[in-house]
Protein backbone atom coordinates (compact mmCIF):
# COMPACT_ATOMS: atom_id res chain seq x y z
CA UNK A 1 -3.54 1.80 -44.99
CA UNK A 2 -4.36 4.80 -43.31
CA UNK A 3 -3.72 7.89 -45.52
CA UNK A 4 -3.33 11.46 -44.58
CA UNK A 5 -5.80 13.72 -43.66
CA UNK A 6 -6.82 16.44 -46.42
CA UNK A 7 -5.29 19.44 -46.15
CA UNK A 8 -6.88 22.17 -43.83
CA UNK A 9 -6.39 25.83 -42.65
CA UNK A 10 -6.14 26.98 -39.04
CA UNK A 11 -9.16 28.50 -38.12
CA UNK A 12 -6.82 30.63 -35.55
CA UNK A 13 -3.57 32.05 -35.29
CA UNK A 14 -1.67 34.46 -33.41
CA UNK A 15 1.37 35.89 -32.07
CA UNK A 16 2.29 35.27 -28.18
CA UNK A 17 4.96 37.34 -25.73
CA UNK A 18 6.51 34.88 -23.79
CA UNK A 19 9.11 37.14 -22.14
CA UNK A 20 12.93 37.70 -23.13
CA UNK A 21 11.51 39.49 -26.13
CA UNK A 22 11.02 36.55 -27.31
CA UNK A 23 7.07 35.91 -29.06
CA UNK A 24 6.16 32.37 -30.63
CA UNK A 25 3.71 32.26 -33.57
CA UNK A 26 0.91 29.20 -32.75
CA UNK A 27 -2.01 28.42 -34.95
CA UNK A 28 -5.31 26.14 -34.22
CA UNK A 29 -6.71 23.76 -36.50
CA UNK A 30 -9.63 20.81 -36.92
CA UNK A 31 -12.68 20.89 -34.05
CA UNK A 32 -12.41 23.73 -31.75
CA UNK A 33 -14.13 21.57 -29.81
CA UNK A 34 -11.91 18.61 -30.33
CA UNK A 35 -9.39 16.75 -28.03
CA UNK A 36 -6.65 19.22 -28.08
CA UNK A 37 -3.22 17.79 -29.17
CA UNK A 38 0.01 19.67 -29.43
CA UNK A 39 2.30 18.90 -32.24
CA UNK A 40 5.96 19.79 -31.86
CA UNK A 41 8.48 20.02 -34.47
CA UNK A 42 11.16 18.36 -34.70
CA UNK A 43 15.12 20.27 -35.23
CA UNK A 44 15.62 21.43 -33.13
CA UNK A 45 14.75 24.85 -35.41
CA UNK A 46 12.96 23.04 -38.23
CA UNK A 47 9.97 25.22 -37.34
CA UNK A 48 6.30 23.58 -37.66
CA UNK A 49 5.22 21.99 -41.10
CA UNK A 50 1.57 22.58 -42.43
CA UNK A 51 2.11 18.52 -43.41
CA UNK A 52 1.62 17.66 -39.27
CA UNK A 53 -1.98 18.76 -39.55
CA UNK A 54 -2.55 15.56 -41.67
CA UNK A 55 -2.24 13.36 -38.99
CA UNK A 56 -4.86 14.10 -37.27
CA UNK A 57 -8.94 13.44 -37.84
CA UNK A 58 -9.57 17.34 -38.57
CA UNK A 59 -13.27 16.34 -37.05
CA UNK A 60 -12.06 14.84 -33.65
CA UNK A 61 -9.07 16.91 -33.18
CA UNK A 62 -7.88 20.46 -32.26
CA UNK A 63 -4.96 20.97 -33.99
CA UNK A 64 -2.35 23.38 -31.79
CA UNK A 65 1.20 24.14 -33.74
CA UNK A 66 3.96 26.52 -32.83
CA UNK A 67 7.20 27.96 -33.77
CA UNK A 68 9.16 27.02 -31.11
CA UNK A 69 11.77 30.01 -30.28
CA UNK A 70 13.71 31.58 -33.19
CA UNK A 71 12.42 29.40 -35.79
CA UNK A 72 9.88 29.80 -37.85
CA UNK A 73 7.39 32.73 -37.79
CA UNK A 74 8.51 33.65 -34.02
CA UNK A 75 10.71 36.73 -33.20
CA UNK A 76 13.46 37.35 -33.11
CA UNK A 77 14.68 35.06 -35.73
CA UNK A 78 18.18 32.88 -34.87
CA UNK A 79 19.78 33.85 -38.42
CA UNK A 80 19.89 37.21 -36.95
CA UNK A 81 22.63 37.51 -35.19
CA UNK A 82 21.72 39.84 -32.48
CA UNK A 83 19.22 37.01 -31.36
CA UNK A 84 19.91 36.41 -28.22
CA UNK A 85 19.87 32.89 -27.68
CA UNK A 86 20.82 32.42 -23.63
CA UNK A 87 17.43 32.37 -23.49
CA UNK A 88 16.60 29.70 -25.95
CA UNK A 89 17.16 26.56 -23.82
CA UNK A 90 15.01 23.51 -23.27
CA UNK A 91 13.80 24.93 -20.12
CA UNK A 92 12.71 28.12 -21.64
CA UNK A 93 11.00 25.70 -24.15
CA UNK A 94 8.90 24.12 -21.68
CA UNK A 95 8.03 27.30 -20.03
CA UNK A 96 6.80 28.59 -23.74
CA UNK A 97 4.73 25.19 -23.73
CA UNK A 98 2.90 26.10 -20.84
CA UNK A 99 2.59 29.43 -21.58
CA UNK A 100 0.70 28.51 -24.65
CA UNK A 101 -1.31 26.23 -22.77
CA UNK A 102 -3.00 28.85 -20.40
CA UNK A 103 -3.03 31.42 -23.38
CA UNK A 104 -5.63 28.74 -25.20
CA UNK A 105 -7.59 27.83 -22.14
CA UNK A 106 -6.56 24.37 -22.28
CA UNK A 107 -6.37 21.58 -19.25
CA UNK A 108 -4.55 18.85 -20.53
CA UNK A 109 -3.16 17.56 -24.51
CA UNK A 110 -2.40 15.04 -26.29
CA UNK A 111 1.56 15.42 -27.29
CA UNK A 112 3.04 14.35 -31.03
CA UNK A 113 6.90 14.76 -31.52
CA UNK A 114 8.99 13.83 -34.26
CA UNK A 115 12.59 13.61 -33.91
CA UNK A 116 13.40 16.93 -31.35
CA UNK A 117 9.95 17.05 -30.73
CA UNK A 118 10.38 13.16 -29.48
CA UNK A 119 12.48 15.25 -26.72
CA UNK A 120 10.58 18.11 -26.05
CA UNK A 121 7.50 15.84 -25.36
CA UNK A 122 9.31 13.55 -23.15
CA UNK A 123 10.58 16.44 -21.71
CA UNK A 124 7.06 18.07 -21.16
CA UNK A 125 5.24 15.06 -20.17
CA UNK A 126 8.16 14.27 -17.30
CA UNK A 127 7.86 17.70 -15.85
CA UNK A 128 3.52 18.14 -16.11
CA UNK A 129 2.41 14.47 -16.39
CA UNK A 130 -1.04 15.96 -14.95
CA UNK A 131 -1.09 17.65 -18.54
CA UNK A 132 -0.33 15.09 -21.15
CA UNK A 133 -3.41 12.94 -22.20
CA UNK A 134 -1.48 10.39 -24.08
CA UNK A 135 1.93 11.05 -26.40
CA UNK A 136 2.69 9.86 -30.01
CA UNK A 137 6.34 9.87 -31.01
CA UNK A 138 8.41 9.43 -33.95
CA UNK A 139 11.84 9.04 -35.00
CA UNK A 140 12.26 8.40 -31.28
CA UNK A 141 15.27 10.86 -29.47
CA UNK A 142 16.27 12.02 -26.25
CA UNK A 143 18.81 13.92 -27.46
CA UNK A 144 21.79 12.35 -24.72
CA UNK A 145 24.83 12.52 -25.71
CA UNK A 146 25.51 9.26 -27.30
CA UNK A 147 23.08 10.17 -29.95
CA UNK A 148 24.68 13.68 -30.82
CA UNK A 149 28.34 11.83 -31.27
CA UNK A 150 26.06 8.99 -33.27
CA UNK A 151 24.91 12.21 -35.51
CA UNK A 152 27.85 13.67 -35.84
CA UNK A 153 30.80 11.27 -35.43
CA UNK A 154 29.41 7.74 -35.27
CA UNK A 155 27.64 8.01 -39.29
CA UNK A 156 30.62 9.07 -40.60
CA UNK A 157 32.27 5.88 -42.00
CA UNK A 158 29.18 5.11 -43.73
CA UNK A 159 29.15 8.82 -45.94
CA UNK A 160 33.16 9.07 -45.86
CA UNK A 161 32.80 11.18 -48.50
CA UNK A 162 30.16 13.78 -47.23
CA UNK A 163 31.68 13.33 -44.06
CA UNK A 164 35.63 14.76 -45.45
CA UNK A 165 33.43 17.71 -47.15
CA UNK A 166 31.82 18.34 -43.63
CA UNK A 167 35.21 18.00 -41.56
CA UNK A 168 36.51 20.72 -44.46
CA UNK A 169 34.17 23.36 -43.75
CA UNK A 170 34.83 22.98 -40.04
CA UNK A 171 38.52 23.56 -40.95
CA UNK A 172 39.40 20.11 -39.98
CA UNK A 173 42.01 18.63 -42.81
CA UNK A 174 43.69 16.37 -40.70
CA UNK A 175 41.80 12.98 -39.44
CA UNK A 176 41.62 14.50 -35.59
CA UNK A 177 39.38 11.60 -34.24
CA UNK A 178 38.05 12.92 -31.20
CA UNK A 179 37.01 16.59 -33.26
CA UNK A 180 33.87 17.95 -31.51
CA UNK A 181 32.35 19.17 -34.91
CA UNK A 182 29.43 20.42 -33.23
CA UNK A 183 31.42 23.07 -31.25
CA UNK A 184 33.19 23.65 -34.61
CA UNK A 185 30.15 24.87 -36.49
CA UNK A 186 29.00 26.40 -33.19
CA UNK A 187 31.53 28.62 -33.01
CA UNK A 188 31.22 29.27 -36.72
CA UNK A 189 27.59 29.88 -37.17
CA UNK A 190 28.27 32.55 -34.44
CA UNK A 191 31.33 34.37 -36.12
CA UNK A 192 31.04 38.19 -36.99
CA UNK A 193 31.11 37.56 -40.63
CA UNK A 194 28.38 37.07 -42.11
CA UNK A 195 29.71 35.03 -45.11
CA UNK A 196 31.15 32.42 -42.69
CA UNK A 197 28.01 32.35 -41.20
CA UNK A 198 25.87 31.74 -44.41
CA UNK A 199 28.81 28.98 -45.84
CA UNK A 200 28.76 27.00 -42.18
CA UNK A 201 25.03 26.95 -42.71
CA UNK A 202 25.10 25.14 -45.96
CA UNK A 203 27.55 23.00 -45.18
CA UNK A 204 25.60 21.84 -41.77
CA UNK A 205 22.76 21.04 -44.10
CA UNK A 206 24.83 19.22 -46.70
CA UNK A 207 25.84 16.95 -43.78
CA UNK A 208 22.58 16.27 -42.66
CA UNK A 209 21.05 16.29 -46.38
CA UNK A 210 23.59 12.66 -46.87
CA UNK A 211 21.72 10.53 -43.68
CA UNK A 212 17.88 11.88 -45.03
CA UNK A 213 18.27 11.23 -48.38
CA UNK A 214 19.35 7.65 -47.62
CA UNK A 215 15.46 6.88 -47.15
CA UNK A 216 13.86 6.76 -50.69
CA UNK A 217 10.34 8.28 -48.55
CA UNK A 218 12.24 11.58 -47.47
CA UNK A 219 12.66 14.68 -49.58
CA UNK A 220 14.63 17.59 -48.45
CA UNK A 221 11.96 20.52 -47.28
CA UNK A 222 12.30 23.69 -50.43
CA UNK A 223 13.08 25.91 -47.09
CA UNK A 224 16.78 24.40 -47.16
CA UNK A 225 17.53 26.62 -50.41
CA UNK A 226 16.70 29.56 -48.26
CA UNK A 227 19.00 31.31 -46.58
CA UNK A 228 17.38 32.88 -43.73
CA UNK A 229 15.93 29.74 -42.98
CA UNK A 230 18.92 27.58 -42.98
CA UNK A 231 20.80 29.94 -40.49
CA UNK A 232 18.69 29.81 -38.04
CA UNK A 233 18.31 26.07 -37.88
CA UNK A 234 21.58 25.68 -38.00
CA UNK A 235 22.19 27.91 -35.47
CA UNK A 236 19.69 26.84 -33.18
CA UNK A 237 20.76 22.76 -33.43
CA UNK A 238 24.16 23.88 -32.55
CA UNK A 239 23.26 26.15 -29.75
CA UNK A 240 21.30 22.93 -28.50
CA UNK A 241 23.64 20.24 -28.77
CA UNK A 242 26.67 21.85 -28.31
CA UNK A 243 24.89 22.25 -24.61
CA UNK A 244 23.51 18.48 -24.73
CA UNK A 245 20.23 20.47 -24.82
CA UNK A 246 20.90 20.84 -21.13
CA UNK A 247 19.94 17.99 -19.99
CA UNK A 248 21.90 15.65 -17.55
CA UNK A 249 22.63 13.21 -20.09
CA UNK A 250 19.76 10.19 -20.20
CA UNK A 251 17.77 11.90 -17.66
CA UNK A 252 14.69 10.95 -19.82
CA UNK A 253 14.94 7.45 -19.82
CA UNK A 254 16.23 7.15 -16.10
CA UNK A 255 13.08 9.56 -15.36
CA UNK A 256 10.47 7.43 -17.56
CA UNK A 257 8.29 6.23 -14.42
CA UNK A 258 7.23 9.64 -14.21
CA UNK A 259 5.39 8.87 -17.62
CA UNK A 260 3.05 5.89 -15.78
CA UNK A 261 0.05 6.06 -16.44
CA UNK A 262 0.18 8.25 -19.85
CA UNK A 263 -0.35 5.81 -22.21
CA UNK A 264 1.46 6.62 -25.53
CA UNK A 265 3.00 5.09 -28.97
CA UNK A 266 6.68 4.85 -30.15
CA UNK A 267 6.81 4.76 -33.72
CA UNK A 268 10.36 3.83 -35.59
CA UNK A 269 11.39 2.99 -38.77
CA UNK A 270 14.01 0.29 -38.83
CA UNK A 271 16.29 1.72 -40.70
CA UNK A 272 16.45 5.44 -39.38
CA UNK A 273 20.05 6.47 -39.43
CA UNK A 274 19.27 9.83 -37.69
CA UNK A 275 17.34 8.29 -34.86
CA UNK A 276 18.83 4.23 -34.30
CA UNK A 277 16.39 1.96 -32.94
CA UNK A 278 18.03 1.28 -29.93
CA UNK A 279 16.36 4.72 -28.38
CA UNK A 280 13.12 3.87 -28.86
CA UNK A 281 13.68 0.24 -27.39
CA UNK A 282 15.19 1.16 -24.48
CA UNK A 283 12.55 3.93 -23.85
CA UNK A 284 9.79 1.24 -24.24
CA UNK A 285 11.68 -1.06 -21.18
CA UNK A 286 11.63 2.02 -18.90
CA UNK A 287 7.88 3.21 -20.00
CA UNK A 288 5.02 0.03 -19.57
CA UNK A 289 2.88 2.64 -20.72
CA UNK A 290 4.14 3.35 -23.97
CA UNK A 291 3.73 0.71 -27.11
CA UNK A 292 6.78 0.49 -29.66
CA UNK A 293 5.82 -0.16 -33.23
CA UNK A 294 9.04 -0.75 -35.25
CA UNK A 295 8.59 0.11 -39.12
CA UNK A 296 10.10 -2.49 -41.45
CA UNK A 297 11.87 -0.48 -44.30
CA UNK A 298 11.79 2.76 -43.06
CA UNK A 299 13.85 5.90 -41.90
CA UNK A 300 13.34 9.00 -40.27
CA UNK A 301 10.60 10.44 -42.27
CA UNK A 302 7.03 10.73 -40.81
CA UNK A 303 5.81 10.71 -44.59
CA UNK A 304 7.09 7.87 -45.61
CA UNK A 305 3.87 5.29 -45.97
CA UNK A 306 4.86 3.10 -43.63
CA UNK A 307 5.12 5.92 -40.92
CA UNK A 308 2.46 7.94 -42.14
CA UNK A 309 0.25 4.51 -41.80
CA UNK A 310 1.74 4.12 -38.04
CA UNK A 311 0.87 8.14 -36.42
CA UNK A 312 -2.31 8.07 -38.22
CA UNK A 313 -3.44 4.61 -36.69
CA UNK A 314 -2.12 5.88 -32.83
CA UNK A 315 -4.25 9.15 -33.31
CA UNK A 316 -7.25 7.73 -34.50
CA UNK A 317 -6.87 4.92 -31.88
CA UNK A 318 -6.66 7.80 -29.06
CA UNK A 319 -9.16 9.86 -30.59
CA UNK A 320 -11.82 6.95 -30.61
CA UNK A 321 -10.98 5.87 -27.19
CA UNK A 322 -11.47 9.64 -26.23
CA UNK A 323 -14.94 9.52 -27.07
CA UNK A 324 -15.46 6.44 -25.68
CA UNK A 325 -14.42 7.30 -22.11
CA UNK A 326 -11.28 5.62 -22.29
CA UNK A 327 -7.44 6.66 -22.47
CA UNK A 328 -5.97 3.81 -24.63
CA UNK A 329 -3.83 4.65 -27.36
């Protein structure tokens, strides 16, 4: 078994101006002089966890997080509601990715997504292949459209009763099958009052807290008892998939040769409710490159042991094959 790495500090931080007003907090951790690797959070909005860092050999690795827009310890923060967010987009995303890249004098990374950040990679790695040196993912998503309804329609029968509370605070008594609940809560984390606001918030999370705590492994993060924090995730996922994250939906896996050549490692639990299986198998037909290693007996949490076990073993893998001369993962 392959536990985590001991806990570290970054050796460097900052604060960068990517335009729009908008300025994303990064930090740098491990060997300075390590294979860089960029780890992006999942949410979207969930903002980066100091937990990530275990993943990687601190003596091999340089450790690059972020805050991607609005989240986090970037400005402006999405629970305020004068953040603008046309300019929070996947596409501004990327750009930020890049921009982050030149800022730290950096050629090429490895990539490591969970969930959103399973996206965001793809994403990345589709649009500057010539800057990804391998990509580990988890709780595999490309955020298409079938896998918003599965999120937010397709669960439902199996929390009926979490899933009446969340119709409820969307204002939705009557069984209205085709409901788009995501432009519900949209429109509500957006309204002029700031006590809607807050109460759409915690019933978002409530939703979502029913699928996570289904996995035995997963604990809900203390930042979903704060309010500021909660806002702004909520916020931001509904901004995102009430716009399919604008992407032409399954333009990631029908764009997947683009990732030849990277190699990389899919990493699923079995039983992840938030993320179904059936994403990361089909991504693994349309990527040679990429090796799927299914979890028995897990679900969408990267800490769970079985999971934990899995990243660990892919970056370690990639690290040792770095120093060797070779790319495998």
């Amino acid at each position: 078994m392959n536990s985590p790495y001991p806990e570290i500090e970054p050796y460097d931080h900052g604060m960068l101006a990517v335009g729009d007003g908008n300025e994303i907090h990064w930090e740098a951790c491990g060997n300075p002089l390590g294979v860089p690797a960029l780890v992006l959070h999942g949410g979207p909005g969930s903002g980066s966890s100091a937990n990530a860092r275990r993943f990687f050999d601190p003596g091999r690795y340089r450790i690059i997080l972020f805050d991607q827009r609005g989240c986090g310890r970037s400005i402006p923060h999405a629970s305020d509601p004068q953040a603008d967010m046309s300019v929070n987009t996947t596409e501004y995303l990327l750009r930020d990715i890049e921009c982050l890249r030149a800022h730290l004098d950096i050629g090429h990374w490895l990539l490591f997504g969970i969930s959103w950040g399973c996206t965001l990679g793809l994403a990345y790695a589709e649009a500057h292949p010539e800057r990804v040196l391998a990509l580990v993912v988890a709780g595999v998503t490309t955020t298409r459209r079938s896998e918003i309804d599965w999120l937010y329609r397709g669960i439902a029968p199996l929390f009926p009763e979490q899933w009446a509370r969340f119709r409820r605070g969307a204002g939705l008594d009557t069984d209205e099958p085709d409901a788009d609940l995501v432009a519900a809560y949209y429109r509500l984390l957006n309204d002029a009052d700031p006590a809607i606001r807050l109460q759409a918030a915690r019933d978002w999370h409530a939703w979502e807290s029913a699928s996570i705590l289904v996995d035995p492994a997963a604990k809900l993060s203390p930042k979903w008892s704060d309010d500021r924090y909660i806002l702004a995730r909520a916020r931001i996922i509904t901004h995102y998939f009430h716009h399919n994250a604008w992407l032409e939906d399954r333009i990631l896996l029908n764009k997947a040769s683009l990732l030849q050549g990277i190699p990389g490692t899919m990493i699923q639990g079995r039983f992840d409710l938030e993320a179904p299986l059936v994403t990361a198998w089909e991504l693994s037909k349309a990527w040679p490159d990429g090796a799927l290693v299914i979890v028995p007996n897990a679900g969408h949490s990267p800490t769970s042991p079985g999971m934990t076990d899995a990243i660990i073993a892919a970056t370690d893998r990639f690290a040792r094959g770095a120093s060797n001369g070779a790319a495998g993962i």
